[in-house]
N, C-alpha and C. Protein backbone atom coordinates (compact mmCIF):
# COMPACT_ATOMS: atom_id res chain seq x y z
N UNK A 1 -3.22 8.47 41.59
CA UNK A 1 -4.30 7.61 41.97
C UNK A 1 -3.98 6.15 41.66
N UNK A 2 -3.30 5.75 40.27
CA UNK A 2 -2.92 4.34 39.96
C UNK A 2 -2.37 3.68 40.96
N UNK A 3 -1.32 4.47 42.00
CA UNK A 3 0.34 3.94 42.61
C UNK A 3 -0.72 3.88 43.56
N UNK A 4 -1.67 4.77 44.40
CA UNK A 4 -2.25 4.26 45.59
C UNK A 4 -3.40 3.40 45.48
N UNK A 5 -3.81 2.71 44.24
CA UNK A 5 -5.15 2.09 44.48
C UNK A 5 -3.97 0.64 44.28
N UNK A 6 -3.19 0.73 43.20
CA UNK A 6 -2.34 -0.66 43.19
C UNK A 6 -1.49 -0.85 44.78
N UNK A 7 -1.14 0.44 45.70
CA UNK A 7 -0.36 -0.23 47.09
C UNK A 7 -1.26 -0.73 47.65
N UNK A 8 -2.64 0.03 48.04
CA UNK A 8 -3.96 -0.38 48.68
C UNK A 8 -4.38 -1.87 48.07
N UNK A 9 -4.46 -2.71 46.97
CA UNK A 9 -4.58 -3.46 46.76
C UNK A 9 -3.75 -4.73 47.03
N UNK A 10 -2.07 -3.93 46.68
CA UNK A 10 -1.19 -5.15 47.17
C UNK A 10 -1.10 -5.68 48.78
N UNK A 11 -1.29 -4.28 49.58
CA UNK A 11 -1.46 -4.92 50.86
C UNK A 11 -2.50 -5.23 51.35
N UNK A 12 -3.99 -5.21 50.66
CA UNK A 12 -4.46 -6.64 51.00
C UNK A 12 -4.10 -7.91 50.35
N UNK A 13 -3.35 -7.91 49.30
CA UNK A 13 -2.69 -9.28 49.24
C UNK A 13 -1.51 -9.66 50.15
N UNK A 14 -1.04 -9.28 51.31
CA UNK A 14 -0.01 -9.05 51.95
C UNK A 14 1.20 -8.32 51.94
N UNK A 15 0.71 -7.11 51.15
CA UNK A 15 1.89 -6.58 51.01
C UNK A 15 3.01 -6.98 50.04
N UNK A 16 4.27 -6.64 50.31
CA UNK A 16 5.63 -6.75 49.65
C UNK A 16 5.99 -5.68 48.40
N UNK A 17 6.69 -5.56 47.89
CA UNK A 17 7.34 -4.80 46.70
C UNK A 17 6.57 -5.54 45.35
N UNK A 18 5.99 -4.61 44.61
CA UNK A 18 5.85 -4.86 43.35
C UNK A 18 6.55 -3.89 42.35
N UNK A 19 6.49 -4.38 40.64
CA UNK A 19 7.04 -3.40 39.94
C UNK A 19 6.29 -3.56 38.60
N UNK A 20 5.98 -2.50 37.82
CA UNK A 20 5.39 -2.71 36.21
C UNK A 20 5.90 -3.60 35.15
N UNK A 21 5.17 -4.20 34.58
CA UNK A 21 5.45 -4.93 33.66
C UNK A 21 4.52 -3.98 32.58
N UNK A 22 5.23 -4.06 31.21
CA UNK A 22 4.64 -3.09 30.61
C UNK A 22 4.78 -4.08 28.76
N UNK A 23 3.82 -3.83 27.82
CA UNK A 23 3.58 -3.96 26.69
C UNK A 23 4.52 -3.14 25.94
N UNK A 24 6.23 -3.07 25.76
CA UNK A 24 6.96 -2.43 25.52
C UNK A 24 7.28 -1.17 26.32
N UNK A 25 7.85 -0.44 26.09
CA UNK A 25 8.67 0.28 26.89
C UNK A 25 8.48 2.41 26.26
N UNK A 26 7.58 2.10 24.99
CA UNK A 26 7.68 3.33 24.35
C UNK A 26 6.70 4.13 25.26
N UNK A 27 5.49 3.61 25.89
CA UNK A 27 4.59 4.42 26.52
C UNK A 27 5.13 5.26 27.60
N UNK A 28 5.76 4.63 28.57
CA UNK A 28 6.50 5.12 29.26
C UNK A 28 7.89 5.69 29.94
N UNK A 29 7.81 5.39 28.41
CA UNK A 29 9.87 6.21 28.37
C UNK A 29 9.28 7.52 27.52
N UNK A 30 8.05 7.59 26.70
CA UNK A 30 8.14 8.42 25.65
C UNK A 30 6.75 9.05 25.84
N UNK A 31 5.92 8.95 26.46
CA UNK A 31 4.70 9.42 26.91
C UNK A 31 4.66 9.38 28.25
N UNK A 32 4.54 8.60 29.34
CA UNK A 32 4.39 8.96 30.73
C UNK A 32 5.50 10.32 30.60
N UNK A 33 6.58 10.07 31.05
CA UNK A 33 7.89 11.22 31.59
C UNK A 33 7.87 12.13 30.85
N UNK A 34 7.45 12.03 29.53
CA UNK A 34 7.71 13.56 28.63
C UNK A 34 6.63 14.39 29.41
N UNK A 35 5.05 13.80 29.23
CA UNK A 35 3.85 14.43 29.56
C UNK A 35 3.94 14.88 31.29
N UNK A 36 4.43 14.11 31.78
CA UNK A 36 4.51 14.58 33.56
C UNK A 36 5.56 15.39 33.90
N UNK A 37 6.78 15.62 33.20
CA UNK A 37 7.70 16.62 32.84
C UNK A 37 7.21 17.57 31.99
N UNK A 38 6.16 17.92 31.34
CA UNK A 38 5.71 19.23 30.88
C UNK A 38 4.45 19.86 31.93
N UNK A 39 4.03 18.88 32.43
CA UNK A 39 3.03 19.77 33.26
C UNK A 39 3.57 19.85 35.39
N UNK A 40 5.05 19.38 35.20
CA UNK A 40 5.69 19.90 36.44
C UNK A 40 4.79 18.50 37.41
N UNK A 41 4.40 17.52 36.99
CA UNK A 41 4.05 16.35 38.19
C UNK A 41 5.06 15.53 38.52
N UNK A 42 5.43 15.10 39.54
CA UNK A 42 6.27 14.39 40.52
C UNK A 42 5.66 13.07 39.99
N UNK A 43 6.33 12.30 39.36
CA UNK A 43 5.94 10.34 39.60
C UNK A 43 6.65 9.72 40.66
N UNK A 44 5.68 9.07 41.10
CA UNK A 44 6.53 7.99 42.26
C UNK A 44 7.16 7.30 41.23
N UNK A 45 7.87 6.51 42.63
CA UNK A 45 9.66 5.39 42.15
C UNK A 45 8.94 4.69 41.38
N UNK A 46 7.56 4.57 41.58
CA UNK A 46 6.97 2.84 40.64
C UNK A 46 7.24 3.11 38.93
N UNK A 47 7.38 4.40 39.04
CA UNK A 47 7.73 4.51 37.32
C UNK A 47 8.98 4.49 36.91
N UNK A 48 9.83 4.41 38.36
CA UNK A 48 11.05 4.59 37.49
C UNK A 48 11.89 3.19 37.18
N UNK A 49 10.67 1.96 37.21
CA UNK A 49 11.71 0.80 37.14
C UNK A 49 10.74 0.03 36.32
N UNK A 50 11.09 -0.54 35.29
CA UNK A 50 9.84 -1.80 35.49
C UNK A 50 10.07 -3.21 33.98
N UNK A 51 9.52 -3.41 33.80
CA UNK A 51 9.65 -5.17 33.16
C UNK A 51 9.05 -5.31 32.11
N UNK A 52 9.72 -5.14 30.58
CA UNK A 52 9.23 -5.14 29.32
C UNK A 52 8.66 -6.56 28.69
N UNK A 53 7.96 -6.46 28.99
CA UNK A 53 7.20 -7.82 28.61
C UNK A 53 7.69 -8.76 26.74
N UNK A 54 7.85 -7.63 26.43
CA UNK A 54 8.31 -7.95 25.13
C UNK A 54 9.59 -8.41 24.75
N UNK A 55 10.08 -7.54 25.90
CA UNK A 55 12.06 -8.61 25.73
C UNK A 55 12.18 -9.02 26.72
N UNK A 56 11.30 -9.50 27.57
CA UNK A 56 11.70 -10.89 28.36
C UNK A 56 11.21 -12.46 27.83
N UNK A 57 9.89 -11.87 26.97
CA UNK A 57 9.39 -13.33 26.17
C UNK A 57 10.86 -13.47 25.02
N UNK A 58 11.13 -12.14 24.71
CA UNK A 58 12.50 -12.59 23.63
C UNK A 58 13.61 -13.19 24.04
N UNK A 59 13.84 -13.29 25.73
CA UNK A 59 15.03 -13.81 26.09
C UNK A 59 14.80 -15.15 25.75
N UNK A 60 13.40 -15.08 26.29
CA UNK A 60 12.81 -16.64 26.72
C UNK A 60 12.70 -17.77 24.97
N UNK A 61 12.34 -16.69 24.33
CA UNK A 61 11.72 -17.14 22.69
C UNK A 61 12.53 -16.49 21.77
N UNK A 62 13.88 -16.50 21.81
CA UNK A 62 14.59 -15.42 20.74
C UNK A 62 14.16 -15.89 19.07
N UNK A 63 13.69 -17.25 19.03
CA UNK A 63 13.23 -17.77 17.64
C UNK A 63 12.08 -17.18 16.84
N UNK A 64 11.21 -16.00 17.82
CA UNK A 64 10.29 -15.17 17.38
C UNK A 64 10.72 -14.13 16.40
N UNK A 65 9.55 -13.40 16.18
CA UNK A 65 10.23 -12.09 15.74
C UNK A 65 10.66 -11.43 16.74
N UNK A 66 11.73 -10.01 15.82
CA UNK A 66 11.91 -9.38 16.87
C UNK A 66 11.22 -8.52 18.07
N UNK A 67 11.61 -8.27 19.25
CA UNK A 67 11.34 -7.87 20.27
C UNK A 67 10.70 -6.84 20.00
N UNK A 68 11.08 -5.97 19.05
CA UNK A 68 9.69 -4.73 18.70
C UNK A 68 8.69 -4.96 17.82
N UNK A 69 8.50 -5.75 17.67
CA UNK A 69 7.37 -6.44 16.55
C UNK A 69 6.34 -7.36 17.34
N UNK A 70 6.51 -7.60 18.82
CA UNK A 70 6.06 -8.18 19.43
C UNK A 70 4.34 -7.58 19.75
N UNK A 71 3.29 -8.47 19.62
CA UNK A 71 2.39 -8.16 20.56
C UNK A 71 1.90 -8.63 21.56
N UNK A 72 1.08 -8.61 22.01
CA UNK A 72 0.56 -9.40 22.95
C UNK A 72 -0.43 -10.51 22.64
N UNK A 73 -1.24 -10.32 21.57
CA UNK A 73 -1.57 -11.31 21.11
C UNK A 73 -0.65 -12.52 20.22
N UNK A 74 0.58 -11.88 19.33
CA UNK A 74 1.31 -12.75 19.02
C UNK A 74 2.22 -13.30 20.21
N UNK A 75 2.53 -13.25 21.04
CA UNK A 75 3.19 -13.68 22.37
C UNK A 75 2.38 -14.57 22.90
N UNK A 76 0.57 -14.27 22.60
CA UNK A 76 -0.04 -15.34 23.29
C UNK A 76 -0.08 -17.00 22.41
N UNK A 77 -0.36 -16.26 21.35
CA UNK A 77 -0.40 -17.34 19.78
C UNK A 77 0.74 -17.96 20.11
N UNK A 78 2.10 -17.50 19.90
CA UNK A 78 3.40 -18.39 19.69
C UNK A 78 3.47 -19.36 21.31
N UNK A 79 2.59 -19.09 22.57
CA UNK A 79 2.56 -19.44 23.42
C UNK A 79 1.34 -20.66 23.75
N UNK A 80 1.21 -20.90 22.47
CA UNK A 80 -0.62 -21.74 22.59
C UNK A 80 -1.68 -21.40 23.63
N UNK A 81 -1.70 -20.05 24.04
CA UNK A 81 -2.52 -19.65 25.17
C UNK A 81 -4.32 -19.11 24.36
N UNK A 82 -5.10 -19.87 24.99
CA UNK A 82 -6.29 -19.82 24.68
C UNK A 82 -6.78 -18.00 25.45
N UNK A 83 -6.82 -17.31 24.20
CA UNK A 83 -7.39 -15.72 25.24
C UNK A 83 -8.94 -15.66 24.55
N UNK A 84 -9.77 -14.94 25.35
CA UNK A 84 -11.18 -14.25 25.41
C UNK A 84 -11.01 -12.97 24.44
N UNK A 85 -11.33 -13.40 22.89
CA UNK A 85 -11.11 -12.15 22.29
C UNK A 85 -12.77 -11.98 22.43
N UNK A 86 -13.56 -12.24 23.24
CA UNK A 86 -14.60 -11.34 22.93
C UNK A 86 -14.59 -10.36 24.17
N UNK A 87 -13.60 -10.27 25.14
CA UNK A 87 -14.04 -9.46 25.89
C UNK A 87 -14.29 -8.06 25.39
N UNK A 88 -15.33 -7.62 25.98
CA UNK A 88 -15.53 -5.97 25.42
C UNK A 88 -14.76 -4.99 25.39
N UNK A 89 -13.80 -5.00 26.22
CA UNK A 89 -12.83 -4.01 27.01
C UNK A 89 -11.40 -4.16 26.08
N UNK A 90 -11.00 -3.58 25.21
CA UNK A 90 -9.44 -3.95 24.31
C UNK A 90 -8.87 -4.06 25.77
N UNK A 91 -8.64 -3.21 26.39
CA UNK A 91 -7.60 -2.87 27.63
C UNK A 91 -7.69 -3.89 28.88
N UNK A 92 -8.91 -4.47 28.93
CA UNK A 92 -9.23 -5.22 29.79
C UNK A 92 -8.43 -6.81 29.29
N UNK A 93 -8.49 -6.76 28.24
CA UNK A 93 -8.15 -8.03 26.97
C UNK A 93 -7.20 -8.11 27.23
N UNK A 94 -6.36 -7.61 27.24
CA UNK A 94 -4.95 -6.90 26.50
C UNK A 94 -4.28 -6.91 27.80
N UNK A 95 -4.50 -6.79 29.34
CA UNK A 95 -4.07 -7.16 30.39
C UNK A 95 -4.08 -8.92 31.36
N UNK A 96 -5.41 -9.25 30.47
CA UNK A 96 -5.82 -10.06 31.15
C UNK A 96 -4.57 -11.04 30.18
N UNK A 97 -4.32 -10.73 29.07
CA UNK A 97 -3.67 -11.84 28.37
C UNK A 97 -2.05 -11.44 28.54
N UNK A 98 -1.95 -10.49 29.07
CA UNK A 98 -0.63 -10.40 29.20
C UNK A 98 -0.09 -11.10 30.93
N UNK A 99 -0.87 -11.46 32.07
CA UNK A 99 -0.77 -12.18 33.04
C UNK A 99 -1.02 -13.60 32.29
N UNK A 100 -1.33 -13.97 31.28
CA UNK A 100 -1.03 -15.61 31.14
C UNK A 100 -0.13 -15.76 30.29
N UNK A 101 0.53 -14.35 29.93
CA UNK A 101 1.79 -15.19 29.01
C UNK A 101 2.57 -14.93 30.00
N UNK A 102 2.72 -13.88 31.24
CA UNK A 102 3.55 -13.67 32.48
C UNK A 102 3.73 -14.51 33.02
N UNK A 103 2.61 -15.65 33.54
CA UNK A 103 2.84 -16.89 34.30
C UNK A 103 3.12 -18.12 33.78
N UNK A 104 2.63 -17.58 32.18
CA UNK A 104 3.06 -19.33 31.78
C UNK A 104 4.76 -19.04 31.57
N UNK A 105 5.62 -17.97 31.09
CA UNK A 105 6.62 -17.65 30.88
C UNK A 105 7.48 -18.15 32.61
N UNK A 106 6.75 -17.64 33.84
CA UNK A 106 7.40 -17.84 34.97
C UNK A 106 7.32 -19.23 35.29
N UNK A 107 6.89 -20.16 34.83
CA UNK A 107 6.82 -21.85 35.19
C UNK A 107 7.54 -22.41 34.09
N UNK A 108 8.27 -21.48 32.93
CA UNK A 108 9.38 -22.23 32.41
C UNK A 108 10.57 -22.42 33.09
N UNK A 109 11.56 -23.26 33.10
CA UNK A 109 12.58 -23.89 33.84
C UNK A 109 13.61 -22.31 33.28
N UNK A 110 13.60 -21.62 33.39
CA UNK A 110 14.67 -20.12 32.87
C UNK A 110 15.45 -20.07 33.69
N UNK A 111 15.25 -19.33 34.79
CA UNK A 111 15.68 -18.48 35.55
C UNK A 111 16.22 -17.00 35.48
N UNK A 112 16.35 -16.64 34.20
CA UNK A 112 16.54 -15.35 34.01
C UNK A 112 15.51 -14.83 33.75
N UNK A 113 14.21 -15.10 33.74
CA UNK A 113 13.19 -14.52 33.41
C UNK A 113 13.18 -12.93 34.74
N UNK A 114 12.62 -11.68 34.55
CA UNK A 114 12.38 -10.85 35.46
C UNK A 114 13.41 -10.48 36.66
N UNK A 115 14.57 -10.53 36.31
CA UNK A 115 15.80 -10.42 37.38
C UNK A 115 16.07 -9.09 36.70
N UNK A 116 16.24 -8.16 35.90
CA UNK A 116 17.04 -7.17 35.66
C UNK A 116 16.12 -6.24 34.70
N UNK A 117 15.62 -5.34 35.80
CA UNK A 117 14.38 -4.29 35.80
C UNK A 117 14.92 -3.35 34.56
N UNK A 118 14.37 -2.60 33.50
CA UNK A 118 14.65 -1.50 32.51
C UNK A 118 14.57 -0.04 33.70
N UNK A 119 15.31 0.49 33.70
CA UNK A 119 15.27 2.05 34.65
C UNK A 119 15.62 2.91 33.44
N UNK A 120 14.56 3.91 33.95
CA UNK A 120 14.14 5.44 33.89
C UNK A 120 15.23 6.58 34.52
N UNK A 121 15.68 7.06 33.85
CA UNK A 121 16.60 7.93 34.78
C UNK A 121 16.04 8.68 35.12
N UNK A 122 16.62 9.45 36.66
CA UNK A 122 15.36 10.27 36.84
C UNK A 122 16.75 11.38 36.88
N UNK A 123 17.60 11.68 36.83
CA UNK A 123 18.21 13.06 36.56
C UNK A 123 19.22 12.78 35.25
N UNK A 124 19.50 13.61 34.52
CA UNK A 124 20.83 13.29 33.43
C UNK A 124 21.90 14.19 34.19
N UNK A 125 22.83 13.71 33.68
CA UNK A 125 24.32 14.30 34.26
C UNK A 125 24.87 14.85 32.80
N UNK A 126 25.27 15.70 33.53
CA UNK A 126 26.31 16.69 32.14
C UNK A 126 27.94 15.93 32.13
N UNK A 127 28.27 15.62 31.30
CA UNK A 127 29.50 15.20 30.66
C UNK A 127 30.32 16.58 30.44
N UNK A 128 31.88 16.05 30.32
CA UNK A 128 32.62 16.86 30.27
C UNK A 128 32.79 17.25 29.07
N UNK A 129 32.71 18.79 27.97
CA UNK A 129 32.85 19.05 27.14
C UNK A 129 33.46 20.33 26.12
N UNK A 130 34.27 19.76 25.77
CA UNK A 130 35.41 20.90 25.49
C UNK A 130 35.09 21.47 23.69
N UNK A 131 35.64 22.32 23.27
CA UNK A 131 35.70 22.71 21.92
C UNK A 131 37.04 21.95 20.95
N UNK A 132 38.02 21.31 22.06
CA UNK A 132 38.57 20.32 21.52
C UNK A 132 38.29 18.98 21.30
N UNK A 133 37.10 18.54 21.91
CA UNK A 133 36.44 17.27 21.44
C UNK A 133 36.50 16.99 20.77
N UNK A 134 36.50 15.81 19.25
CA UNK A 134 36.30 15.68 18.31
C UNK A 134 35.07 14.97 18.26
N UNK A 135 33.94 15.48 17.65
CA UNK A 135 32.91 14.93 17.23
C UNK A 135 32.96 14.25 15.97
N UNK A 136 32.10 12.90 15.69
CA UNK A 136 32.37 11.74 14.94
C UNK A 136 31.82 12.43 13.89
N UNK A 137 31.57 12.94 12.36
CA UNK A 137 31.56 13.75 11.30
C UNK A 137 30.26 12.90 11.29
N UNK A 138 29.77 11.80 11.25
CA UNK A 138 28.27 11.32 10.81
C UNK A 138 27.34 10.96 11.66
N UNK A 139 27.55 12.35 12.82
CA UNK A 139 27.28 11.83 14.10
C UNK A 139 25.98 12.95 13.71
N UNK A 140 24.67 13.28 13.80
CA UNK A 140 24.11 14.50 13.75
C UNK A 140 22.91 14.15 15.12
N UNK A 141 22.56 14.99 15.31
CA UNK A 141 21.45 15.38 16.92
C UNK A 141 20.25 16.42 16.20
N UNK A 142 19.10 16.18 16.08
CA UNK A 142 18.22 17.00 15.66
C UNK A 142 17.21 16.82 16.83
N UNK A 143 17.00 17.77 17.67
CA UNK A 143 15.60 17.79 18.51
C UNK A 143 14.68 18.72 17.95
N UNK A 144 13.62 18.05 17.00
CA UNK A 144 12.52 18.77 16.31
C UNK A 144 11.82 19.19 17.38
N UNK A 145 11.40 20.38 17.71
CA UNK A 145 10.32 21.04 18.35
C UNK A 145 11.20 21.87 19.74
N UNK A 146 12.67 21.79 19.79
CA UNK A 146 13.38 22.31 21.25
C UNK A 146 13.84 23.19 20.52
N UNK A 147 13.52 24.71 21.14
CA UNK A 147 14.48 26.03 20.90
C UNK A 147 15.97 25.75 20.90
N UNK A 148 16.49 26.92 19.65
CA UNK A 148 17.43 26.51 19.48
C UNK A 148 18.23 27.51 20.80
N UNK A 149 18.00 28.07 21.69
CA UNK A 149 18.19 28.80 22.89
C UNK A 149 17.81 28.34 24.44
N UNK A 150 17.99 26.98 24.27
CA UNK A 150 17.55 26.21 25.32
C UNK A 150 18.44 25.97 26.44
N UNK A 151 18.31 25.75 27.84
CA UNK A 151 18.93 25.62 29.12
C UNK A 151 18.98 24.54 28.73
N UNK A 152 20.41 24.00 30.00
CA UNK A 152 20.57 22.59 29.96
C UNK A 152 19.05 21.76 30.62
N UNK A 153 18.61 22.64 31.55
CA UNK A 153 17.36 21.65 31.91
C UNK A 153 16.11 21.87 30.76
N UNK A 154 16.46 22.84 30.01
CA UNK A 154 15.25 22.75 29.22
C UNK A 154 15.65 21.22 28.17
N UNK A 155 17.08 21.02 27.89
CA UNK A 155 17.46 20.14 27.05
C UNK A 155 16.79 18.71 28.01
N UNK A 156 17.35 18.63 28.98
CA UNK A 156 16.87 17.22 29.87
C UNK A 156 15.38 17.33 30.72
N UNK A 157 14.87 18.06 30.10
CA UNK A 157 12.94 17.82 30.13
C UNK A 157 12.82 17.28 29.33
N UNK A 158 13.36 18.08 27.95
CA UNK A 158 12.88 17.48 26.47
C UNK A 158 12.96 15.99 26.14
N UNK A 159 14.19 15.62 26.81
CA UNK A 159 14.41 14.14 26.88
C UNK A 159 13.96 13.23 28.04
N UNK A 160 13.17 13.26 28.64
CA UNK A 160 12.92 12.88 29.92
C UNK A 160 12.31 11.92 29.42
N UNK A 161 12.60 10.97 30.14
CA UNK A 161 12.01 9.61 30.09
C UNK A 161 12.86 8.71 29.20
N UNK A 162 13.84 9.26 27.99
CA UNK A 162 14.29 8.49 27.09
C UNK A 162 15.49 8.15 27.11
N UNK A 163 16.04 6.38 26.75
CA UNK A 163 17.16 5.77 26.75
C UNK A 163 18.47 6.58 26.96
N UNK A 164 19.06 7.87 27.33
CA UNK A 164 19.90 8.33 26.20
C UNK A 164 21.18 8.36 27.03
């Protein structure tokens, strides 16, 4: 319902390609894809690309804290942007102030701002792997909650959505 009320909306603004900009990257590397990979739902492409708001103000502001420490209200603060903390709505708040640190960030003289989208993989590939490998001795892999009798696709559900 999100992907068709946001296309229906963009093409009454005329159309064109849009993509997510998101308040970090954990919601939907680590909650959208896990949760829509356990109950077997298909996401459109719009999830599989999109624009971390938090490390593009860091390209822009590396003198901040770091990029995971970021909020949106401190992004607005370090940005002198006047926001409406009385709106009623956190979520409503919390969007509305993340389009004025988006635009005041896009009228800085950058140019690297929003050129190089974060992607979602949408399949993992199996690597080549032998019993002669040498694995690095302080290397360890713990997936709390995955049978220890798991398919390779049961292994790349479990991880779905994440960096790896």
């Amino acid at each position: 319902q999100f992907s068709q009320l946001v296309s229906g909306d963009v093409a009454l603004l005329g159309g064109g390609p849009y993509m997510l900009c998101t308040d970090g990257q954990q919601l939907l590397r680590q909650v959208l894809h896990p949760e829509a990979s356990r109950k077997n739902l298909v996401l459109p492409d719009t999830f599989f690309s999109f624009f971390d708001l938090r490390r593009e103000f860091h390209v822009q502001h590396p003198s901040t804290c770091p990029a995971r420490e970021l909020t949106v209200a401190t992004m607005a603060q370090d940005l002198g942007l006047e926001t409406d903390a009385t709106e009623d709505d956190f979520g409503v708040w919390e969007v509305k102030t993340m389009v004025a640190v988006i635009l005041h960030l896009l009228e800085e003289p950058s140019g690297q701002l929003f050129s190089k989208a974060e992607v979602v993989k949408q399949k993992y590939e199996t690597g080549p792997c032998s019993k002669a490998d040498v694995v690095d001795s302080e290397t360890v892999v713990r997936a709390r909650g995955l049978p220890w009798q798991s398919s390779d696709q049961d292994v790349a559900r479990f991880f779905k959505g994440l960096n790896i």
